[in-house]
Structures are given as structure tokens and as C-alpha cells.
Protein backbone atom coordinates (compact mmCIF):
# COMPACT_ATOMS: atom_id res chain seq x y z
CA UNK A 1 56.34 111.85 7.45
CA UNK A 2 55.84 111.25 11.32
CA UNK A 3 59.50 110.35 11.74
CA UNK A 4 60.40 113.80 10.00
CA UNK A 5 58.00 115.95 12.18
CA UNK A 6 59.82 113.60 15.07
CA UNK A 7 63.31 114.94 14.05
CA UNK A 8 62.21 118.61 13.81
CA UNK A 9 60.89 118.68 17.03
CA UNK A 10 64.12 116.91 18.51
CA UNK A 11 66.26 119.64 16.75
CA UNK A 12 64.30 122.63 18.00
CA UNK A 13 64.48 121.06 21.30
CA UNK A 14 68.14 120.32 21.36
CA UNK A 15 68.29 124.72 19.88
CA UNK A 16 66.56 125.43 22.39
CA UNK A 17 68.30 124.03 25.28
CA UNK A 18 72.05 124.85 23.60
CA UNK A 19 70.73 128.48 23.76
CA UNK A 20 69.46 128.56 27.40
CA UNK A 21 71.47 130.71 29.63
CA UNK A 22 72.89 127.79 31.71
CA UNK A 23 74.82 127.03 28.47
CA UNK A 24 76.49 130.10 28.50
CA UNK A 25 76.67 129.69 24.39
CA UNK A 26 74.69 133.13 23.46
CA UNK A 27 74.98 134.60 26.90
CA UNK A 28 77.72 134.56 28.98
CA UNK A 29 77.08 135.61 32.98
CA UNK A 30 78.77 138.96 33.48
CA UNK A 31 82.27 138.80 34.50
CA UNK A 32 82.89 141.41 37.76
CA UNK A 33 84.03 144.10 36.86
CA UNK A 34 87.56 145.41 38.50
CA UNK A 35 88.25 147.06 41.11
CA UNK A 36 89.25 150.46 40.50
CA UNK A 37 93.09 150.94 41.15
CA UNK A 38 94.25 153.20 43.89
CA UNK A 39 95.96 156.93 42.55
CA UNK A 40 97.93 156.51 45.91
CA UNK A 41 100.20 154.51 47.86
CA UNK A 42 101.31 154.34 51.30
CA UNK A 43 104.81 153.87 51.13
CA UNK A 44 106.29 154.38 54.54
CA UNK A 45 105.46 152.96 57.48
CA UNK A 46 104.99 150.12 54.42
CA UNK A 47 104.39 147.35 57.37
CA UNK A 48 103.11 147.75 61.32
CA UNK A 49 105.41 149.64 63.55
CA UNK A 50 106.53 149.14 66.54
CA UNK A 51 108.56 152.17 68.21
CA UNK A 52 108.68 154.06 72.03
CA UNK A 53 106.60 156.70 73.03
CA UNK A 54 107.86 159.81 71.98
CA UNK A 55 109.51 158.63 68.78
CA UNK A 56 108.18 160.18 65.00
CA UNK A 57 106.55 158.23 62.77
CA UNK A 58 107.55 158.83 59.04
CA UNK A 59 104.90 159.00 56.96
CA UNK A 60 105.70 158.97 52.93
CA UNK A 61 102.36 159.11 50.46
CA UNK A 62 103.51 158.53 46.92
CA UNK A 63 101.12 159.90 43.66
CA UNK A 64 101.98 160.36 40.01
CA UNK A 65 103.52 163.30 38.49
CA UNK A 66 100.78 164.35 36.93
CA UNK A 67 98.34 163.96 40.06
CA UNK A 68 97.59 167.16 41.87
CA UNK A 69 96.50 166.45 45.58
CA UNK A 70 94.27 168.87 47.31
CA UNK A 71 94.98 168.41 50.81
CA UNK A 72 95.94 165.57 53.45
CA UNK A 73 94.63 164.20 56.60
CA UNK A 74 96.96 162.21 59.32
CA UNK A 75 94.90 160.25 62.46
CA UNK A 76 96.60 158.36 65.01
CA UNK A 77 94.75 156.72 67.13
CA UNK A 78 91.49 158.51 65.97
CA UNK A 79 92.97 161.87 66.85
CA UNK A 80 93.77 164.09 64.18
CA UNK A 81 97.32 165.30 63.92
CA UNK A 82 98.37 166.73 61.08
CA UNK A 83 96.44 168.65 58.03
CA UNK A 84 98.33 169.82 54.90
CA UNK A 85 96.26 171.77 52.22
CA UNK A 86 98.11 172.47 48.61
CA UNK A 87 98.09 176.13 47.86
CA UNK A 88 95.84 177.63 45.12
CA UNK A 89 97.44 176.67 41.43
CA UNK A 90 100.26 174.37 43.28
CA UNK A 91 101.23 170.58 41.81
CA UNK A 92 101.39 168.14 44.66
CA UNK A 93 102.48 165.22 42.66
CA UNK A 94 104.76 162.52 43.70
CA UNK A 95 105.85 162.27 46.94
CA UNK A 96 104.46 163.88 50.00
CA UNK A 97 106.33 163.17 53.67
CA UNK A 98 105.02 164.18 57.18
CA UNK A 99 106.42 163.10 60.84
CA UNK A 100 103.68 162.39 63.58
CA UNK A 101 104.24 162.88 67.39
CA UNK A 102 103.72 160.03 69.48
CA UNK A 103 104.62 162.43 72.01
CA UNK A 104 102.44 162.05 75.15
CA UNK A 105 100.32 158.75 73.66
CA UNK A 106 99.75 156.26 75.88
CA UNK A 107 101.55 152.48 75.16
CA UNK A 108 99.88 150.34 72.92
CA UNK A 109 98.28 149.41 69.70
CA UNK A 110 97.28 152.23 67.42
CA UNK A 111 95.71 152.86 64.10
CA UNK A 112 97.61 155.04 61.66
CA UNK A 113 94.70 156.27 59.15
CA UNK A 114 96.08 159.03 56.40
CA UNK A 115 92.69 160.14 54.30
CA UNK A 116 93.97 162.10 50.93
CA UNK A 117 91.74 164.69 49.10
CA UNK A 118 91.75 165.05 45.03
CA UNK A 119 90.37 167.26 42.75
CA UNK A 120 86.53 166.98 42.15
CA UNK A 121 85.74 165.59 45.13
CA UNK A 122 87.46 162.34 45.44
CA UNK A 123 89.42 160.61 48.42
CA UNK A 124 91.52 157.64 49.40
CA UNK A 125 92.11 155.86 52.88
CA UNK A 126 95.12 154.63 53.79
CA UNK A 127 96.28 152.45 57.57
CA UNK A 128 98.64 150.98 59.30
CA UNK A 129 99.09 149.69 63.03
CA UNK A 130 101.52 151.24 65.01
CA UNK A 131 102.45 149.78 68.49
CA UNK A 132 103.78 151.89 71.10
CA UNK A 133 106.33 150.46 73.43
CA UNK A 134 107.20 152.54 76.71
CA UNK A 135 109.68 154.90 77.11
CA UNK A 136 110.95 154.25 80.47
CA UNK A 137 113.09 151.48 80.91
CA UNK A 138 111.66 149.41 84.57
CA UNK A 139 113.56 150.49 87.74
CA UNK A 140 114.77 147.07 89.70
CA UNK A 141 113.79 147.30 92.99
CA UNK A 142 114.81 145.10 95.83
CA UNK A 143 113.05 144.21 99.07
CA UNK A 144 113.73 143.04 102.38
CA UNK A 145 111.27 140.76 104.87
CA UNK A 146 109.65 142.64 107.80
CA UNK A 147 107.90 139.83 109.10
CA UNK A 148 105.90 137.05 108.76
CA UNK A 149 102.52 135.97 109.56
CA UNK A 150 100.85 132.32 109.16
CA UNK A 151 98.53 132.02 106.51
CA UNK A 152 96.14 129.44 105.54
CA UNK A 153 97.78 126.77 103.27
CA UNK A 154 94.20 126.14 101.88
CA UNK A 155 93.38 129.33 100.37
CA UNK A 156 94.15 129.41 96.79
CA UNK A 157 94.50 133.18 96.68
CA UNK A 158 92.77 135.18 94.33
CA UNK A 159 92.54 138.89 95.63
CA UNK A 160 93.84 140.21 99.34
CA UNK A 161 93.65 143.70 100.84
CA UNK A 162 93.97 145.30 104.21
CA UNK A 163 91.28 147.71 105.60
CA UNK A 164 90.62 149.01 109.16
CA UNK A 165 92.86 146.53 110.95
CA UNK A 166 92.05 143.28 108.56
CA UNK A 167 92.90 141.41 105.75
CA UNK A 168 90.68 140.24 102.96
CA UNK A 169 91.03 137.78 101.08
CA UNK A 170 89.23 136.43 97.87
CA UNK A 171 89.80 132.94 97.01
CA UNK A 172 89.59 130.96 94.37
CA UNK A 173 89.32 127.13 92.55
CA UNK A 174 85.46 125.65 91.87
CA UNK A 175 84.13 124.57 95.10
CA UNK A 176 86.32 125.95 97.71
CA UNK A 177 85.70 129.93 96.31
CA UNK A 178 84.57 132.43 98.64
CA UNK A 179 85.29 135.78 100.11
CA UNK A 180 86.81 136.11 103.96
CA UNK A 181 88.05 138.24 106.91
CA UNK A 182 91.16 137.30 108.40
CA UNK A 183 93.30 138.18 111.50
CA UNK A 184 96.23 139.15 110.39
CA UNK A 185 98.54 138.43 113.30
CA UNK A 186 97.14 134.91 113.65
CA UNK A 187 96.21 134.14 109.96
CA UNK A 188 92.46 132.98 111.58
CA UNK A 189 89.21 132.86 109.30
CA UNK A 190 86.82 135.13 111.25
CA UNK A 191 84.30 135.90 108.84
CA UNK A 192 83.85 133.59 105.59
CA UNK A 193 81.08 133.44 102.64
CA UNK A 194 81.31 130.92 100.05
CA UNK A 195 80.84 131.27 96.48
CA UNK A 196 78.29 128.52 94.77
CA UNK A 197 80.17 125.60 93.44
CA UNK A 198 79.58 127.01 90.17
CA UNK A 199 81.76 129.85 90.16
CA UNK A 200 85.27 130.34 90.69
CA UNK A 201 86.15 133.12 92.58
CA UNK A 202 88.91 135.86 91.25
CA UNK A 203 89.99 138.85 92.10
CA UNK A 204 88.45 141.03 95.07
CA UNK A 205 88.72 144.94 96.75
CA UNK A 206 87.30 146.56 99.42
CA UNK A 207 85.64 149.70 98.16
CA UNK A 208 84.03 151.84 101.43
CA UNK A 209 81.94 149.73 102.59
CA UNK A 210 81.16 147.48 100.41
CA UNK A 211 82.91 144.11 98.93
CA UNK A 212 83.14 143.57 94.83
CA UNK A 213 84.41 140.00 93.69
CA UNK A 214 84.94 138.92 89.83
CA UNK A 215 84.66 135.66 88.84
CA UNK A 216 86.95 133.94 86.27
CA UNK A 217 84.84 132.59 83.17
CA UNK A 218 81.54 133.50 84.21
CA UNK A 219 81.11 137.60 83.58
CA UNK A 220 79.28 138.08 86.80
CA UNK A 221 80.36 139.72 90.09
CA UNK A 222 79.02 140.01 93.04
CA UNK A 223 79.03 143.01 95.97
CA UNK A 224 78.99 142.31 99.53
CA UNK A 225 78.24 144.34 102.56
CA UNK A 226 81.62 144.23 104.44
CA UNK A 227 80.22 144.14 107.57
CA UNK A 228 77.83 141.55 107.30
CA UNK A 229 78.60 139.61 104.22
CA UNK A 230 75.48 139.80 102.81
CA UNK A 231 75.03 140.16 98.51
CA UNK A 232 74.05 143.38 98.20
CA UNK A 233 74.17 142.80 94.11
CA UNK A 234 74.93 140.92 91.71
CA UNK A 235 76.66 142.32 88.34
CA UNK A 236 77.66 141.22 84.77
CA UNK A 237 80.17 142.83 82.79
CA UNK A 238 81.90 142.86 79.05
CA UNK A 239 85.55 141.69 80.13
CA UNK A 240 85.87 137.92 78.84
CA UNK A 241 87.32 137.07 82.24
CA UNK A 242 88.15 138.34 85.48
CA UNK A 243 91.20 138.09 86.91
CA UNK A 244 92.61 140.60 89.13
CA UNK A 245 90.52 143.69 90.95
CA UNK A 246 91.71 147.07 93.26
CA UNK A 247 89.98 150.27 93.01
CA UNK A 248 91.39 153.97 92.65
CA UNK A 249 88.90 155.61 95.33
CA UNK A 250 86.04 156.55 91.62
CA UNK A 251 87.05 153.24 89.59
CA UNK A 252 87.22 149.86 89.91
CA UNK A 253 90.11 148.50 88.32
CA UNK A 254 89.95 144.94 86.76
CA UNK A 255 92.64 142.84 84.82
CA UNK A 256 92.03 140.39 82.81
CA UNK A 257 95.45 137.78 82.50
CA UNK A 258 96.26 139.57 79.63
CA UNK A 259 98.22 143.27 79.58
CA UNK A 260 95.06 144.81 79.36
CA UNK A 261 94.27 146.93 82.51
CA UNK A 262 90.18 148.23 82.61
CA UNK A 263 88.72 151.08 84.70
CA UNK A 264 85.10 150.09 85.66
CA UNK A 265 82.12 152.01 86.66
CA UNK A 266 81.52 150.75 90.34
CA UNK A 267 77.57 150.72 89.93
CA UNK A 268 77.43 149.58 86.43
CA UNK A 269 80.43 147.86 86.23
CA UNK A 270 80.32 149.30 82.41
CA UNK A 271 84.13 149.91 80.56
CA UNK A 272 85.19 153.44 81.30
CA UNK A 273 88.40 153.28 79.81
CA UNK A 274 91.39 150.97 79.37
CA UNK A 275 95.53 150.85 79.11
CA UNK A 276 97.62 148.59 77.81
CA UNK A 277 100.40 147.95 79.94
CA UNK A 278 104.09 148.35 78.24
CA UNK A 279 107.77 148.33 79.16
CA UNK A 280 110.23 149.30 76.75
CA UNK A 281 110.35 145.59 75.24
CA UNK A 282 107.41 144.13 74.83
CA UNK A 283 103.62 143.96 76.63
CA UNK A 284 103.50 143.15 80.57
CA UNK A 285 101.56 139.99 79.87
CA UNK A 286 99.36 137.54 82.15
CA UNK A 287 98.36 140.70 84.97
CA UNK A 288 96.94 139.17 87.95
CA UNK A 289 96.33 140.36 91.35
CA UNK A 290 96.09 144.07 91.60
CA UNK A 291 96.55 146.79 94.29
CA UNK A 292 96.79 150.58 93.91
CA UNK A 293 99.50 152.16 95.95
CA UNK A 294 99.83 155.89 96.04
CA UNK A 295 99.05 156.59 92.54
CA UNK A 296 100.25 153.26 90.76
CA UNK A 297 98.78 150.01 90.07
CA UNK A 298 100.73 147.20 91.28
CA UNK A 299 100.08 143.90 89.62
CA UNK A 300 101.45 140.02 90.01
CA UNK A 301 102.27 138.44 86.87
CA UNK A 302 100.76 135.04 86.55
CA UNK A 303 103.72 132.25 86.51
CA UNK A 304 106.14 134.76 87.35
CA UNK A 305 107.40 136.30 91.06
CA UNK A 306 107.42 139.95 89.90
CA UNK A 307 105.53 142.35 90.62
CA UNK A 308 105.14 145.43 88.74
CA UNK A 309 104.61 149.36 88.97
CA UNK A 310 102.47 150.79 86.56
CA UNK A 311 101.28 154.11 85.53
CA UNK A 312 97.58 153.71 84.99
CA UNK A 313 97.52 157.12 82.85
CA UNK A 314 99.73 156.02 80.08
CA UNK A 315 100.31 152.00 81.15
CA UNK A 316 103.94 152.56 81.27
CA UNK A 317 105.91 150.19 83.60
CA UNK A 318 107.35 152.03 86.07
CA UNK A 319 109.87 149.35 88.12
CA UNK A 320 109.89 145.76 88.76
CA UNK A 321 110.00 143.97 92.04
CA UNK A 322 111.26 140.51 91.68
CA UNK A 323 110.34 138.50 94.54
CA UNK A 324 111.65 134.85 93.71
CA UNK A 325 112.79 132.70 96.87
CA UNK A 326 110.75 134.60 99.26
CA UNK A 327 108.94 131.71 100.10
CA UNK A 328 111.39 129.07 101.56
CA UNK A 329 112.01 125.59 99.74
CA UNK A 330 111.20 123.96 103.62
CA UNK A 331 108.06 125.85 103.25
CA UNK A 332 107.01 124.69 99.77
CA UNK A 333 104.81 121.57 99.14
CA UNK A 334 103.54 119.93 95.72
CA UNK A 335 100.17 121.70 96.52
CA UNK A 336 101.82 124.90 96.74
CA UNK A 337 101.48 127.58 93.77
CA UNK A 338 102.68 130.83 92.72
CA UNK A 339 102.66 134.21 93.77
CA UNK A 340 99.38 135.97 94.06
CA UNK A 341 98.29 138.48 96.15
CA UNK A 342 99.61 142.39 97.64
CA UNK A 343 98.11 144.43 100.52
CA UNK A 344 99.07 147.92 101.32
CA UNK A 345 97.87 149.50 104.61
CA UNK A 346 98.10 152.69 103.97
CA UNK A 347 98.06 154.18 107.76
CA UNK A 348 101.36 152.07 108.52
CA UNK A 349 102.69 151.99 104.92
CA UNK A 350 103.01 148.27 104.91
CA UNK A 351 103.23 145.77 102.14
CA UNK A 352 101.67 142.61 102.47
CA UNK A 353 102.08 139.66 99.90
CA UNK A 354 101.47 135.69 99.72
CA UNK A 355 100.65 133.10 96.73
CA UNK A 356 98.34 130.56 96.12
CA UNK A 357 98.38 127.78 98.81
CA UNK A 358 101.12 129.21 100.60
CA UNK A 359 101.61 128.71 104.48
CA UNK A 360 102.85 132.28 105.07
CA UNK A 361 102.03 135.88 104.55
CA UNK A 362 104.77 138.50 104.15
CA UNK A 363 105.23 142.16 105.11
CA UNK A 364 107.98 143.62 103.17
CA UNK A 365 109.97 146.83 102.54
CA UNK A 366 110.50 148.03 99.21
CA UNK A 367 112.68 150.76 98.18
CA UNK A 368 109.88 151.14 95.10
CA UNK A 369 108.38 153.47 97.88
């Protein structure tokens, strides 16, 4: 009798466990349901774009037959640009084609969005990237040497311009950073404050009377009384590094090594805006030292001896300026680096340029002006 009353138990156990829901015997976890299918399609561009300023971009939407569309919305860039609305009692089945302007856009990656409106209410998204290469093909310019000045073979030069009669210079490297005056007829160190050991130094501008330096991985800047030296503040900002710096006479005007260009508030050093910087091939990558000249932004290209001309309203490259050999082989050592650094005195309308660790500073002529 016991060993019965044993087995029964054992069974209604064993029921009991086959039917739990871990067993998935009498209830099964709920499969997801699917994702409802799309009524449209994005047909054309069917990939990312790439095309110059100015150029249309097709756009195709396809629908069924049988699906009426009430109206259509085209973005680029977050701007609308085109809105098409069916007429009372019209089918808009099938497919539906539009051309968008890049007329006037500014170089550089943009979102395509096309939002489409059915009956009772409901709407689809569609995207694509569309890259927008420059227009302008980069006038060659050549130069000649005006003269040449000595320049110290230490300085591993970050940022350089000329203001009332002197050159400034920002250097750069951990330990031997720091921000100075210099004669520029003798290429002597009158005035000198170094950064802490900490920080490497970057770009630099002189902006009325006050210095701003960037510093390369460490978001914070600094700004200097140019007469005396002394920190009048110190400033953090978004950009992930800094790299080259010039002002417009309102902005500061940081780059970043990439061929992203960003217009800073002075006080805040907050993002105003930003370009991307195009020629009619591909991005102007690894921007470096900057200088604005009569309108333009001129910027060194890291690892490279051009300079180029860019248009900071749309971030088209203007011209190139290709300044290989300017610095002697007799003048080179292993210590020396590239290319880094352009002055413009405005009064005179010179052009000043040297590199990293280079012995000599050059004024040049330029039929870019």
C-alpha cells in the first residue's frame, strides 16, 4: 500500500514538472511577432551618393498599383526641399520620381530623408547619405622666396602669426610646449611662457589683445594677455583634439587633423558652426596650422607641403600651394619635421611660413593673392 501511495506521488510530481512553463510542453513562450513590412521602397539613390555641388539627386519612391499616396516630403540635410501632394480623387501608385538641388549646399556629408503620407493617417521614412564633393576644381599656385629669416631649430611649431611688428609662435611636443614672441629679423625668443609638462601645446592666434592656445589631447585652452603673458583663462571645449587655430575678427577658428574646420565662440569656446572641407575628389584630410587671409582660411596639411585655400562658407578648396623643396636638403637634419606654420602681415601683405624644427623662416610671394 505505502509503495503505491509512493508511486502516485512520484507521478503527480513528474505531471507536474512536465507541465511547468520551463518545459514549454503546454505553453510555449510567445514567438515575436513580425515586423510589419514596408508599403514603400526607396529605389533610387538605392546606396550613398557621392556627387559635386550643384548636381540633382534622383529620387525614385516605388508603391503598389493599388496604393494611393497622399502626399510626399523630400529633406536634405534637414532642410525641406520638395513637397508633392496627390490631387483630390487621383491614384499615386507605383512609381513616383523627384530631382533635388544641391545647388548652393555646402561640401560634405548629408542626410537624404523622404517621409511619405497614406491614407488614414499613416507614414513611412525613408534615408540615404549623400556626400557632396566640391565643384571647383583647386587652382595650382606657385611661389617664389622673398627672403629668409633664422628661426629656432628647437621649436617644434605648432601655430605662428604676425601682429604689430612680431611673430608668434605656439609650440608644441610634452615638455618643451609653450607660447612666445619672436623677432622676426633675428629669429630671437623675447618673450616666452611655458606650458606644464602635461600638456602639449597646438595651435595658437592672436585675437586683439589677447592670446588663445589649444592643446592636442587634453580639451582645454588657455588665453593669455599678449602683453604680459599672463593666463587670463582657462577653457575646455567639445572638439576631441586641437590641432590648428586663426580667428576671422568674431570666431575663432579651430581644426582638428581631420577635414573638419570649427567656428568657435571666443568666450565660450562653444561650436558655432562647422564645414567640411572638399575638393572635387575627395575630403582635404589631416588640416593643421591655420591662418585667415583676406577672406579664406589657409591650412597646412599634416605630412604633406601644401597648403590650401579654402572657402570657409561652403568648405570648398579654392587652390593649392605646393611648397615641397623649400627647405634645402643642406638645411635638413634627422630632427627636422614637416611643414607647419603661415603668417600673413596684413599691413605689408607678406607671407610667412616654416615647419617643425626647421632652422629657417620664409617670406614668400604667391600668385594665390
Amino acid at each position: 500500500m505505502r509503495k503505491i501511495y509512493l508511486l502516485t506521488i512520484t507521478l503527480l510530481l513528474l505531471i507536474t514538472v512536465s507541465c511547468g512553463p520551463k518545459n514549454g510542453v503546454t505553453e510555449r513562450s510567445s514567438a515575436k511577432m513580425p515586423k510589419p513590412s514596408r508599403i514603400s521602397s526607396l529605389t533610387e539613390p538605392a546606396r550613398p551618393l557621392t556627387i559635386p555641388v550643384g548636381e540633382e539627386v534622383n529620387v525614385q519612391l516605388s508603391t503598389p498599383d493599388t496604393i494611393s499616396v497622399d502626399s510626399v516630403q523630400l529633406f536634405l540635410g534637414g532642410e525641406l526641399k520638395i513637397t508633392f501632394s496627390a490631387k483630390p480623387g487621383e491614384v499615386t501608385g507605383g512609381d513616383l520620381e523627384f530631382s533635388v538641388s544641391t545647388e548652393g549646399e555646402t561640401t560634405g556629408k548629408q542626410g537624404l530623408r523622404v517621409r511619405v503620407f497614406f491614407p488614414g493617417g499613416n507614414s513611412e521614412n525613408h534615408s540615404q547619405q549623400i556626400t557632396l564633393l566640391s565643384d571647383l576644381v583647386p587652382v595650382n599656385y606657385s611661389y617664389r622666396i622673398v627672403n629668409e629669416y633664422a628661426h629656432d631649430p628647437e621649436a617644434y611649431t605648432q601655430g605662428l602669426q604676425y601682429d604689430d611688428g612680431w611673430l608668434y609662435e605656439g609650440t608644441g611636443n610634452y615638455g618643451t610646449s609653450s607660447i612666445r614672441r619672436v623677432d622676426l629679423e633675428t629669429g630671437e625668443v623675447s618673450k616666452i611662457r611655458n606650458l606644464d609638462q602635461s600638456l602639449f601645446g597646438e595651435g595658437m592666434t592672436v585675437f586683439g589683445e589677447r592670446i588663445y592656445q589649444v592643446t592636442y589631447k587634453s580639451q582645454v585652452g588657455f588665453i593669455y594677455d599678449k602683453s604680459t603673458f599672463e593666463e587670463i583663462q582657462k577653457v575646455y571645449y567639445q572638439n576631441r583634439e586641437g590641432w590648428g587655430l586663426t580667428h576671422n575678427g568674431e570666431e575663432l577658428i579651430m581644426s582638428d587633423g581631420t577635414h573638419i574646420i570649427y567656428f568657435l565662440d571666443p568666450e565660450m569656446f562653444t561650436i558655432n558652426r562647422q564645414i567640411e572641407v572638399y575638393h572635387n575628389e575627395v575630403p582635404a584630410q589631416s588640416l593643421n596650422e591655420l591662418e585667415y587671409i583676406n577672406g579664406r582660411i589657409w591650412a597646412n596639411r599634416y605630412y604633406t607641403d601644401e597648403i590650401v585655400i579654402i572657402d570657409p562658407e561652403t568648405g570648398k578648396v579654392e587652390g593649392r600651394i605646393n611648397l615641397k623643396g623649400i627647405l634645402k636638403r643642406s638645411d635638413r637634419k634627422s630632427t627636422t619635421d614637416v611643414l607647419n606654420g603661415i603668417a600673413w602681415d596684413a599691413e605689408r601683405e607678406r607671407i610667412f611660413v616654416t615647419g617643425k624644427f626647421w632652422p629657417k623662416l620664409f617670406e614668400i610671394k604667391t600668385d594665390a593673392l
